[in-house]
N, C-alpha and C. Protein backbone atom coordinates (compact mmCIF):
# COMPACT_ATOMS: atom_id res chain seq x y z
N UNK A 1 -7.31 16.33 -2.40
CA UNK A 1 -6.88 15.14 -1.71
C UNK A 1 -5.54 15.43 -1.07
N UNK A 2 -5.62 14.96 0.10
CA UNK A 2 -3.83 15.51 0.64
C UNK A 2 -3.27 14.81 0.37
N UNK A 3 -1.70 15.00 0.65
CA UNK A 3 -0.68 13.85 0.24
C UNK A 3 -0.11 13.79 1.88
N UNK A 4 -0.61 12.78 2.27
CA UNK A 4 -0.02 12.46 3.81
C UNK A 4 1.54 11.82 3.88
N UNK A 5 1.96 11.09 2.42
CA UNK A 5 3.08 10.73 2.35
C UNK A 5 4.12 11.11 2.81
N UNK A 6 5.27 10.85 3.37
CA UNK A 6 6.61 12.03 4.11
C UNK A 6 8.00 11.37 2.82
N UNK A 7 8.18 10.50 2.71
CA UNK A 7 9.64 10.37 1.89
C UNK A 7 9.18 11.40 0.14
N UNK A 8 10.27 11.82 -0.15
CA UNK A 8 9.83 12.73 -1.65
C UNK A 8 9.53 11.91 -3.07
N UNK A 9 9.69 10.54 -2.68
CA UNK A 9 9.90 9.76 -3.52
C UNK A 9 8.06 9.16 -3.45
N UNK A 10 7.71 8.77 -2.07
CA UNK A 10 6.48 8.88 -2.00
C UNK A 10 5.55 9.59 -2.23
N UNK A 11 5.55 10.72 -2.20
CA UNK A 11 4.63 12.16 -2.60
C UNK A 11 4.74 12.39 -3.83
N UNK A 12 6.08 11.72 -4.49
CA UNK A 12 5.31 11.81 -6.36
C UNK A 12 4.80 10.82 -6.39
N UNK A 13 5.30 9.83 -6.05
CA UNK A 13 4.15 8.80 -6.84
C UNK A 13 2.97 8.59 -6.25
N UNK A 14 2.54 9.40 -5.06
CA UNK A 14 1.16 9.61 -4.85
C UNK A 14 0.51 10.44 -5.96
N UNK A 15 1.60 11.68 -5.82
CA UNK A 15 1.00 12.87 -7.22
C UNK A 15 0.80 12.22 -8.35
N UNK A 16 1.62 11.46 -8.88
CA UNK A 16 1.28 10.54 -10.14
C UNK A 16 0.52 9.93 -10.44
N UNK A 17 -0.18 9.03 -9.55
CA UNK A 17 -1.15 8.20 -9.60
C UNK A 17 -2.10 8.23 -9.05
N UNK A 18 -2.81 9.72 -8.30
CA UNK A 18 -4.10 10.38 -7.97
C UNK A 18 -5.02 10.47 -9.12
N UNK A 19 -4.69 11.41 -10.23
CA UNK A 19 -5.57 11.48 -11.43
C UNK A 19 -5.74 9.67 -11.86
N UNK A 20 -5.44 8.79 -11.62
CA UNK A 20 -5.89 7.26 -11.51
C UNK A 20 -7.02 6.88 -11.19
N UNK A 21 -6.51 7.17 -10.17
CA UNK A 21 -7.29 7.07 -8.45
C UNK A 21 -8.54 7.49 -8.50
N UNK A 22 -8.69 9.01 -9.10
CA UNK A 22 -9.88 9.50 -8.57
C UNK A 22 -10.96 9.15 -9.66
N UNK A 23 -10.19 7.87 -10.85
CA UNK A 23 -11.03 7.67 -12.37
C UNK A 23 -12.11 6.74 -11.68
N UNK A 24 -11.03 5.57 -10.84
CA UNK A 24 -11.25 4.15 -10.27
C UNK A 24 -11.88 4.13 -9.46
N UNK A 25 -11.27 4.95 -8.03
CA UNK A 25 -11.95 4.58 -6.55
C UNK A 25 -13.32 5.11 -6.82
N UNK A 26 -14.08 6.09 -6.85
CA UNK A 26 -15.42 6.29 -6.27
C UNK A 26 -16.41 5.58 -6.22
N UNK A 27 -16.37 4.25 -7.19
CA UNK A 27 -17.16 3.23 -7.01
C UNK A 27 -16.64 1.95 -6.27
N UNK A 28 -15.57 2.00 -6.02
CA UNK A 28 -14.75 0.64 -4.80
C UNK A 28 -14.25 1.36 -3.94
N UNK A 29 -14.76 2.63 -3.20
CA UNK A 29 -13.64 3.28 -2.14
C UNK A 29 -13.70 2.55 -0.98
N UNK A 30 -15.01 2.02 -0.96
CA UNK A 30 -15.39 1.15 0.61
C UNK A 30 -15.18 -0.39 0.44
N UNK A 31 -14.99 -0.90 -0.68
CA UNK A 31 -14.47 -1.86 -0.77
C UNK A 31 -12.41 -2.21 -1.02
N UNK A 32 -12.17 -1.05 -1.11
CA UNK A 32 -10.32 -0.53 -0.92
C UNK A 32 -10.28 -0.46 0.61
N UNK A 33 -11.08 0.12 1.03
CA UNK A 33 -11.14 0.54 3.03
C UNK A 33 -10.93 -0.99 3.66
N UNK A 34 -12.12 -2.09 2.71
CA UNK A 34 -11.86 -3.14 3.52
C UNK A 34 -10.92 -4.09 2.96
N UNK A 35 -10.17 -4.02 1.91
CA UNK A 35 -9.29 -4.45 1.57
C UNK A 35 -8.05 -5.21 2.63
N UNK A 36 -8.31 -6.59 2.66
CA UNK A 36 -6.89 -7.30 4.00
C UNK A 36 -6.47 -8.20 2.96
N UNK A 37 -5.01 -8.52 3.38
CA UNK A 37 -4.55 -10.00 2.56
C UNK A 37 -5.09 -11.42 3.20
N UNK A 38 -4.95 -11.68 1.85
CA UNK A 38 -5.05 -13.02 2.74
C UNK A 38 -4.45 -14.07 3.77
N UNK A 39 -4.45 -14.54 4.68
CA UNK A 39 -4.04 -15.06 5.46
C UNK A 39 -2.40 -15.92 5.44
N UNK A 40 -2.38 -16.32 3.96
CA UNK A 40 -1.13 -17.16 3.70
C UNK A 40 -0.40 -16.29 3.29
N UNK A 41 -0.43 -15.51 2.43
CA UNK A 41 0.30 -13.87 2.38
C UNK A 41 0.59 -13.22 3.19
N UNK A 42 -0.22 -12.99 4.47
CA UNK A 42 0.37 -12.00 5.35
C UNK A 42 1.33 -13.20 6.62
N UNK A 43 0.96 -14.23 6.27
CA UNK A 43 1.72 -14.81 7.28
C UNK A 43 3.09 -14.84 6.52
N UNK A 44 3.44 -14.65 5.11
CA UNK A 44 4.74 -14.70 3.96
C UNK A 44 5.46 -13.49 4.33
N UNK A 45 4.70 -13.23 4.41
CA UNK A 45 5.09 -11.04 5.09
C UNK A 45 5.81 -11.33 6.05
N UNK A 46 5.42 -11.78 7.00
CA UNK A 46 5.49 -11.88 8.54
C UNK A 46 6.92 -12.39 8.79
N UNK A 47 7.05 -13.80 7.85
CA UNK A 47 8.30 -14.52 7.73
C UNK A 47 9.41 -13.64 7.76
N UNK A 48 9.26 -13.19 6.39
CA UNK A 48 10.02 -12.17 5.87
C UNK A 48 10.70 -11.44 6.77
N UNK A 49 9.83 -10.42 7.29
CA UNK A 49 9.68 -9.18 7.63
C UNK A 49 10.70 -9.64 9.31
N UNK A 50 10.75 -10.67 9.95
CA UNK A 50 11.30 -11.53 10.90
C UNK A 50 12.74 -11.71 10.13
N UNK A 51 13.07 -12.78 8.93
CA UNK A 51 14.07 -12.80 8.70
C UNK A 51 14.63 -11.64 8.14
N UNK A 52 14.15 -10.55 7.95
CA UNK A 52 14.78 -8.96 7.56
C UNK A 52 15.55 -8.68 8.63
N UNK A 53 14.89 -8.34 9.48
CA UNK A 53 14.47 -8.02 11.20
C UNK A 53 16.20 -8.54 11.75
N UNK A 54 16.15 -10.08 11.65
CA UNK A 54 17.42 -10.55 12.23
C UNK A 54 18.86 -10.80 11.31
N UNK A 55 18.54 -10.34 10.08
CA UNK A 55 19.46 -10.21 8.95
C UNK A 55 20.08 -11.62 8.36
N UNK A 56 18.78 -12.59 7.95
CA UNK A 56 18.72 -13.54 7.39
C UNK A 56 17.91 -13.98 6.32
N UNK A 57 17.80 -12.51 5.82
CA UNK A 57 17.11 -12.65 4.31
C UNK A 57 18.24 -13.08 2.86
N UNK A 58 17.64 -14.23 2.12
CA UNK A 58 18.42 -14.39 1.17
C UNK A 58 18.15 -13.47 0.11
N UNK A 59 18.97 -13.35 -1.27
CA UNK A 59 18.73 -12.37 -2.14
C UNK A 59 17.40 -12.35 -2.69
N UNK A 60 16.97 -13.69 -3.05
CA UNK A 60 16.04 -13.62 -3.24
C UNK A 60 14.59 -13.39 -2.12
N UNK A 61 14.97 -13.89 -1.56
CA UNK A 61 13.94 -13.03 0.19
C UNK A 61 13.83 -11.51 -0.27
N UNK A 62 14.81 -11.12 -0.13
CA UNK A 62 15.05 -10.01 -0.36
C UNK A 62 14.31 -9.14 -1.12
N UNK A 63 14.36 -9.61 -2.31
CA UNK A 63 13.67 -8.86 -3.15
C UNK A 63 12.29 -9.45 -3.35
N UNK A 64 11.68 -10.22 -2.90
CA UNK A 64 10.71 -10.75 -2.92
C UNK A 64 9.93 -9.53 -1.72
N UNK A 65 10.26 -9.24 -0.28
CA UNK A 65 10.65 -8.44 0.65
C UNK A 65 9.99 -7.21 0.33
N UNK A 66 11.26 -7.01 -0.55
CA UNK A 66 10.92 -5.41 -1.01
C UNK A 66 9.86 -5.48 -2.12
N UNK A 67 9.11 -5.81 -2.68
CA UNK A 67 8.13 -6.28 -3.77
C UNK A 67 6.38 -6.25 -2.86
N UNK A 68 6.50 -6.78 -1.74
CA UNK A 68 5.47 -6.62 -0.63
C UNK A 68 5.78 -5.45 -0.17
N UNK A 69 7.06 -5.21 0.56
CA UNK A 69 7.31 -3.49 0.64
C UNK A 69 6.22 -2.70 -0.04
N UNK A 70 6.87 -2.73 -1.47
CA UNK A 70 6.19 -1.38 -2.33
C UNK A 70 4.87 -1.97 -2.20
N UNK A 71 4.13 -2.80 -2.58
CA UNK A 71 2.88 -3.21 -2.70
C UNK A 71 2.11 -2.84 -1.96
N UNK A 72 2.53 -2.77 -0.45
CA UNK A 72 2.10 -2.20 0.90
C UNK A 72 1.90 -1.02 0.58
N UNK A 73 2.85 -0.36 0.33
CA UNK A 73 2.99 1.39 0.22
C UNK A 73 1.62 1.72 -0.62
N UNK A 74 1.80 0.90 -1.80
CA UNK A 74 0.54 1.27 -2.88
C UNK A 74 -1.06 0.99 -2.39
N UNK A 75 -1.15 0.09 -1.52
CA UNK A 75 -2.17 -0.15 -1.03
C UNK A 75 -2.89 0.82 0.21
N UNK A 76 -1.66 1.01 1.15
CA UNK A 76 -1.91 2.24 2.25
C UNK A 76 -2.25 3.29 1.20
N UNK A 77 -1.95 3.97 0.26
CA UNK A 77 -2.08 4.97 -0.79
C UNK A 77 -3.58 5.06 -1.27
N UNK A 78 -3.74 4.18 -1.96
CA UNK A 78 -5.74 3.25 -2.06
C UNK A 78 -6.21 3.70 -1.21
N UNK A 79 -5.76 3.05 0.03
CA UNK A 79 -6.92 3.32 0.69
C UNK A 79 -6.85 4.80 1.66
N UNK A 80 -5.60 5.58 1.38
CA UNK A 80 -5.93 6.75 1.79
C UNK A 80 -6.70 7.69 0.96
N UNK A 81 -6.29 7.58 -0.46
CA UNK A 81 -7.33 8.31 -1.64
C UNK A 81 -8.81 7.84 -1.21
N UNK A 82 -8.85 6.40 -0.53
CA UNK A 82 -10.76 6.13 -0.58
C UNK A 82 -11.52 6.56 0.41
N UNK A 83 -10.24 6.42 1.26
CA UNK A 83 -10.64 6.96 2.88
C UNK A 83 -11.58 8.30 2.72
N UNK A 84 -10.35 9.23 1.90
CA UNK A 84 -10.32 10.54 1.70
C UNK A 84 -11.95 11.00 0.83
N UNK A 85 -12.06 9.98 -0.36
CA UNK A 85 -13.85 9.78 -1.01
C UNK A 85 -14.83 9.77 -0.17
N UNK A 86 -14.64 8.38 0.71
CA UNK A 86 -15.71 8.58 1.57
C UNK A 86 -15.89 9.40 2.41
N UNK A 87 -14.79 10.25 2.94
CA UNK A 87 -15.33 11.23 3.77
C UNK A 87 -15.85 12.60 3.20
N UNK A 88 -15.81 12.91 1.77
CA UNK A 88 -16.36 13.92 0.93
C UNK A 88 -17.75 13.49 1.01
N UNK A 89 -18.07 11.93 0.46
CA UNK A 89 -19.30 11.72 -0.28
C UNK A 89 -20.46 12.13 1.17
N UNK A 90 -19.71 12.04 2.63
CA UNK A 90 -20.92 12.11 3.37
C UNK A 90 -20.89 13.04 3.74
């Protein structure tokens, strides 16, 4: 599985949490692929990601912010490990 990740901080914790990955995904890899938030969540993102943007996030924004941040990261990750399944399995 490659590690497409670029920060060093990202590429371990891809390395870390592959042997996971490869326990879990092979039976949800195509259901990780279609994996979207839901609509009231990504519009929470959106807020955010706007008041980041113009530097009117409160502390708690903030870290609320960075909490979708990482969550994001972990999810692009999913679905690159499933991506990566389904294109073995065919």
């Amino acid at each position: 599985m490659s590690c497409m990740a670029t920060s060093p901080e990202s590429v371990a914790f891809e390395r870390g949490v592959r042997p996971i990955l490869r326990l879990v995904l092979p039976d949800k890899a195509r259901a990780v692929l279609r994996f979207q938030p839901d609509k009231r969540l990504q519009a929470r993102i959106e807020e955010l990601a706007s008041k980041a943007n113009e530097g009117e996030l409160t502390q708690a924004e903030r870290r609320e912010y960075e909490g979708y941040v990482r969550a994001n990261k972990f999810v692009a990750i999913l679905q690159r490990q499933a991506r990566h399944l389904v294109k073995s399995a065919a």
